[in-house]
C-alpha atoms as a PDB file:
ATOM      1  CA  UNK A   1     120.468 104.374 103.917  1.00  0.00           C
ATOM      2  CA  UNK A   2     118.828 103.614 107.299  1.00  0.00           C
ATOM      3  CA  UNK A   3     121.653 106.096 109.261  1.00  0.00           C
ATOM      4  CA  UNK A   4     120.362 108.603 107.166  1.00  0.00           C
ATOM      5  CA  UNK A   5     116.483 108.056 107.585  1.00  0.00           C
ATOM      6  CA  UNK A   6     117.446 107.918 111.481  1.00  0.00           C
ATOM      7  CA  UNK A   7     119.255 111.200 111.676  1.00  0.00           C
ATOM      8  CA  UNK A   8     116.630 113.056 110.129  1.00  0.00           C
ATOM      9  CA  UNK A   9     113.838 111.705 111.695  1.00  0.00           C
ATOM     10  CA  UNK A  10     116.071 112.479 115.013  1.00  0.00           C
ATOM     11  CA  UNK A  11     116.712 115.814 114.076  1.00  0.00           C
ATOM     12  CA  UNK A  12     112.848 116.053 113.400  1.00  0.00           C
ATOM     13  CA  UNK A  13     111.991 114.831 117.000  1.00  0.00           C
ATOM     14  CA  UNK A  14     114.886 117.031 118.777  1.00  0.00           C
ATOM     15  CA  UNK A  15     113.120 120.007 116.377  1.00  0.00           C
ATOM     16  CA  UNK A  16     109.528 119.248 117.296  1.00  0.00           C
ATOM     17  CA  UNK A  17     110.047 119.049 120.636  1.00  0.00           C
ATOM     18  CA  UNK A  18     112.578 122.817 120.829  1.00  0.00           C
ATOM     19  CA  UNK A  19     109.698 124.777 118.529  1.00  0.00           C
ATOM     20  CA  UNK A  20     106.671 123.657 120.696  1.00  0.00           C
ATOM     21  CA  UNK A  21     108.914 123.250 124.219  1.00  0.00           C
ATOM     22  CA  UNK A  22     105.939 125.458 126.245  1.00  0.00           C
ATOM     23  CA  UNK A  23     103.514 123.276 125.050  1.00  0.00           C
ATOM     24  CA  UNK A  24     105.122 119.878 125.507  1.00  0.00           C
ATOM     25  CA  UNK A  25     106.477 120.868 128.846  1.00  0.00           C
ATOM     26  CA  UNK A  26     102.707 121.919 129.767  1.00  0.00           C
ATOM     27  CA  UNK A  27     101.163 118.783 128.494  1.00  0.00           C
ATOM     28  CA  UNK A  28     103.640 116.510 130.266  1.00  0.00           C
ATOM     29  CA  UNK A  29     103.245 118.210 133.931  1.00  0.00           C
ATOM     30  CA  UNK A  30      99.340 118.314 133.266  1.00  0.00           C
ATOM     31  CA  UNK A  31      99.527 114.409 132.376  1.00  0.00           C
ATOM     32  CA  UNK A  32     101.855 113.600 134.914  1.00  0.00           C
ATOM     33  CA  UNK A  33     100.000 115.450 137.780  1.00  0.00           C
ATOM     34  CA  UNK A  34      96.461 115.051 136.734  1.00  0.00           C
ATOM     35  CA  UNK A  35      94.571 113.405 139.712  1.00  0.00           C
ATOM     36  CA  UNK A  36      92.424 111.020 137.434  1.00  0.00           C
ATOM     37  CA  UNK A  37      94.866 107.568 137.478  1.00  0.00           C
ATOM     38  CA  UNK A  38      92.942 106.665 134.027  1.00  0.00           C
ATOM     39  CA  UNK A  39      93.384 109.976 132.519  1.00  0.00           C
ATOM     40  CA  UNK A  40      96.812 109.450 133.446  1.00  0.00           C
ATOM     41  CA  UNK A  41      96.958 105.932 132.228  1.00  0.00           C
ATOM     42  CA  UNK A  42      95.248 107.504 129.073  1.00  0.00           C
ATOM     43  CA  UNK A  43      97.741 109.973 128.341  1.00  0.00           C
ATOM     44  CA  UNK A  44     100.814 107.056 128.647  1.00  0.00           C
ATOM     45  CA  UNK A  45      99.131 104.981 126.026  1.00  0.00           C
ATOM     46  CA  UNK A  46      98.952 107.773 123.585  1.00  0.00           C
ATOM     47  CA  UNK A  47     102.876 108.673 124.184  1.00  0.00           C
ATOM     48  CA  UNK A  48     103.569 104.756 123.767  1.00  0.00           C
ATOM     49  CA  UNK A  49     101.414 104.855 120.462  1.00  0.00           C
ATOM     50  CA  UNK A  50     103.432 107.708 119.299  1.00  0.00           C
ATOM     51  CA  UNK A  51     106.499 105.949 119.865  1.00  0.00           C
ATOM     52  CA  UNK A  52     105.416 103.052 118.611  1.00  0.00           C
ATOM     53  CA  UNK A  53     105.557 104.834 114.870  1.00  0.00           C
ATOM     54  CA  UNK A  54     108.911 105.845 115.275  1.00  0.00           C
ATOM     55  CA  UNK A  55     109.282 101.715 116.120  1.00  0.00           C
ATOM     56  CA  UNK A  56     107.875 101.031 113.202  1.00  0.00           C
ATOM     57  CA  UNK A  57     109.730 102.688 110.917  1.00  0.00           C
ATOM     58  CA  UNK A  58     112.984 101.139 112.518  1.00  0.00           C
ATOM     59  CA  UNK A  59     111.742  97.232 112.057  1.00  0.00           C
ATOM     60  CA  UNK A  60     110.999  97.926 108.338  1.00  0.00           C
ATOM     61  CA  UNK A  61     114.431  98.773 108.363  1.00  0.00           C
ATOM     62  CA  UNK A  62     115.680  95.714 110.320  1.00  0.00           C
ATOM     63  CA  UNK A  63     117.737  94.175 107.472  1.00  0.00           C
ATOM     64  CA  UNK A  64     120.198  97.093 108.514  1.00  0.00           C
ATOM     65  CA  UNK A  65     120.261  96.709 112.369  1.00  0.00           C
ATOM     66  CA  UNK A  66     123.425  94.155 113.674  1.00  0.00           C
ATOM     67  CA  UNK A  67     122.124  94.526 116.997  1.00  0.00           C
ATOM     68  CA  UNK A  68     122.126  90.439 118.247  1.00  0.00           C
ATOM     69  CA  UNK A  69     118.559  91.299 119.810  1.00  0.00           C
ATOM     70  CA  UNK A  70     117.312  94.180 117.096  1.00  0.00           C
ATOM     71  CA  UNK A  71     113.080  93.871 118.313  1.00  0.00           C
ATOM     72  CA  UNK A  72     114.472  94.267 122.092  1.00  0.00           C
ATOM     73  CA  UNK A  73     116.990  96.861 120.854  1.00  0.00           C
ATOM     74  CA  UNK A  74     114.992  98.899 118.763  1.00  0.00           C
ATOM     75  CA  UNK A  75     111.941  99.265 121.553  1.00  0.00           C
ATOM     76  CA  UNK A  76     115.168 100.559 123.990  1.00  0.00           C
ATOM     77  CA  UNK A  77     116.614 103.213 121.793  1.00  0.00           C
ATOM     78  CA  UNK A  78     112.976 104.616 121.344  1.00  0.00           C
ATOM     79  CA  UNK A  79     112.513 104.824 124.627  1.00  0.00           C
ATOM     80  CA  UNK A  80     116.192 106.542 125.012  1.00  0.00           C
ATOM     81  CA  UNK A  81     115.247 108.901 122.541  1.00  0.00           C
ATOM     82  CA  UNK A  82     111.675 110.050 124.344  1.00  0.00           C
ATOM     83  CA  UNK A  83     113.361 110.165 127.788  1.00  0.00           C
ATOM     84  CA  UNK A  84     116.196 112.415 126.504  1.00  0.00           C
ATOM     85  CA  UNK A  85     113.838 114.943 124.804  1.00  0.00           C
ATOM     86  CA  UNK A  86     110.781 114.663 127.265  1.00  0.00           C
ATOM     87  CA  UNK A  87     113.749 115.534 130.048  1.00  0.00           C
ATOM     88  CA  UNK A  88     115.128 117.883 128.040  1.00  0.00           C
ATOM     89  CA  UNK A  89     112.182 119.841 128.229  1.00  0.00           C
ATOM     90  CA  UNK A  90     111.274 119.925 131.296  1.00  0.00           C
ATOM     91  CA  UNK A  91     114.557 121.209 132.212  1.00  0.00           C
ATOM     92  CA  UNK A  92     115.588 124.517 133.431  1.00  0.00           C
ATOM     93  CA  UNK A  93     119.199 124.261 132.259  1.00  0.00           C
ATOM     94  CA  UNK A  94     120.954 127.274 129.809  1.00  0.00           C
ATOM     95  CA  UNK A  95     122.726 126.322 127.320  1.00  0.00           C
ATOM     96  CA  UNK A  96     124.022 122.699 126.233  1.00  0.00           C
ATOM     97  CA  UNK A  97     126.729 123.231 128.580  1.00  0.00           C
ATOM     98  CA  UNK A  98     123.922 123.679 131.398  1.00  0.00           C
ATOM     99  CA  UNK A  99     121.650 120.791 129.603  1.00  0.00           C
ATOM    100  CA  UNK A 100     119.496 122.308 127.351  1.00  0.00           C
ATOM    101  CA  UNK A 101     120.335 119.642 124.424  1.00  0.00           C
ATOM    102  CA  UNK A 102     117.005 121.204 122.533  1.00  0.00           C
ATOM    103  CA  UNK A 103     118.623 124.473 121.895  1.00  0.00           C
ATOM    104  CA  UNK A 104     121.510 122.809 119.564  1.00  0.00           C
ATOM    105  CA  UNK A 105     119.817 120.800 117.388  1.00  0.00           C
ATOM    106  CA  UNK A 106     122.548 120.008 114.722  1.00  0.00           C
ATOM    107  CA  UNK A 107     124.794 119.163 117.841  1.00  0.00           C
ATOM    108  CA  UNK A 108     122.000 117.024 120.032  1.00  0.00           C
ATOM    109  CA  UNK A 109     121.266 114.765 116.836  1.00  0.00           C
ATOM    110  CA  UNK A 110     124.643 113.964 115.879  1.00  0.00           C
ATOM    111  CA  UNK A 111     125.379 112.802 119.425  1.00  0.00           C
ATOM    112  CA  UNK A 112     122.061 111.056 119.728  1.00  0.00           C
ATOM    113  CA  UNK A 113     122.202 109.608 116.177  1.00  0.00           C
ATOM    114  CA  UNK A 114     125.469 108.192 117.045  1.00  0.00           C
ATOM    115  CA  UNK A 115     124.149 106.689 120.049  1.00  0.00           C
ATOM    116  CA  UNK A 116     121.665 105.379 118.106  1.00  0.00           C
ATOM    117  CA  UNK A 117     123.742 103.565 115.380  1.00  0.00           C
ATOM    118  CA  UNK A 118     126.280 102.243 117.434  1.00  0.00           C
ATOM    119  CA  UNK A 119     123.828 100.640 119.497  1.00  0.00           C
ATOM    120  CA  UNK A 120     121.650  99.344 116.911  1.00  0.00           C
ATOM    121  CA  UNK A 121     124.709  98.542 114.947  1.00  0.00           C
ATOM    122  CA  UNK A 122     123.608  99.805 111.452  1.00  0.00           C
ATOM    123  CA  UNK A 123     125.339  99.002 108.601  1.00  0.00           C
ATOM    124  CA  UNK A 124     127.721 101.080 107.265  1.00  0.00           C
ATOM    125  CA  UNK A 125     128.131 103.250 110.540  1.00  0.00           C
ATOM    126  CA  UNK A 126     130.902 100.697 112.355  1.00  0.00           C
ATOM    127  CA  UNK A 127     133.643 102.768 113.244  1.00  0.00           C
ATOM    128  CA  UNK A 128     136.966 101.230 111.786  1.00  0.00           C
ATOM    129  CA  UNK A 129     138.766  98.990 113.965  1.00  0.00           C
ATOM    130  CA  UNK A 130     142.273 100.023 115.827  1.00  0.00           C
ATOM    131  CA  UNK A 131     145.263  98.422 113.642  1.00  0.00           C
ATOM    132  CA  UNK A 132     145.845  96.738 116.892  1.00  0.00           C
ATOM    133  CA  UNK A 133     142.346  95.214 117.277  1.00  0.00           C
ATOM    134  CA  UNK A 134     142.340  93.889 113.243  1.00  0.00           C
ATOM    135  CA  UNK A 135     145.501  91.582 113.782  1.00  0.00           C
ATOM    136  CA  UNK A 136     143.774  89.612 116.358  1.00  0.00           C
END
């Protein structure tokens, strides 16, 4: 099932990025600083083709996704995704209490899967409806 597929391959990402933190963190403040604009410009395009795999792998799964607008949806939980975990490393926070989401993986992809399939509305994640919401 596609809620599966997604929480592993979150749980992947959220892994990848707490093993090799030092490295990402470095590679992200180098790109982001560099004084070149086109080495800069470079180094987005290669992030954007990296999460355009993860894309991928969501529209082959589109039959799944009850989002009304799943292309426009799909491209915004990507992006979610690789904002959470590229801030999550360069923070300085303790803890998940303090922010540092990387250093509970099990409990950073639930939440983020969740966010994920509620948004995306995959099949066979809806949450029940309130007794008082069915009679309606």
């Amino acid at each position: 099932p596609t809620a599966d597929v997604l929480s592993t391959l979150v749980t992947g990402m959220i892994e990848g990025y707490r093993s090799r933190r030092p490295l990402i963190r470095a590679l992200l403040l180098y790109a982001q600083t560099h004084a070149d604009p086109e080495f800069r410009s470079h180094a987005e395009q290669l992030r954007l083709q990296t999460l355009e795999l993860f894309e991928r792998l969501l529209r082959d799964r589109r039959i799944d996704i009850g989002h009304p607008h799943p292309e426009r949806a799909i491209r915004f939980v990507v992006m979610l995704i690789a904002h959470s975990l590229e801030n999550a490393v360069m923070s300085e926070g303790g803890g998940i209490s303090g922010g540092d989401f990387l250093s509970h993986v099990p409990e950073t992809a639930a939440e983020l899967s969740r966010i994920v399939n509620g948004y995306l509305r995959v099949r066979g994640t809806e949450r029940p409806r309130a007794l008082s919401q069915s009679r309606r």
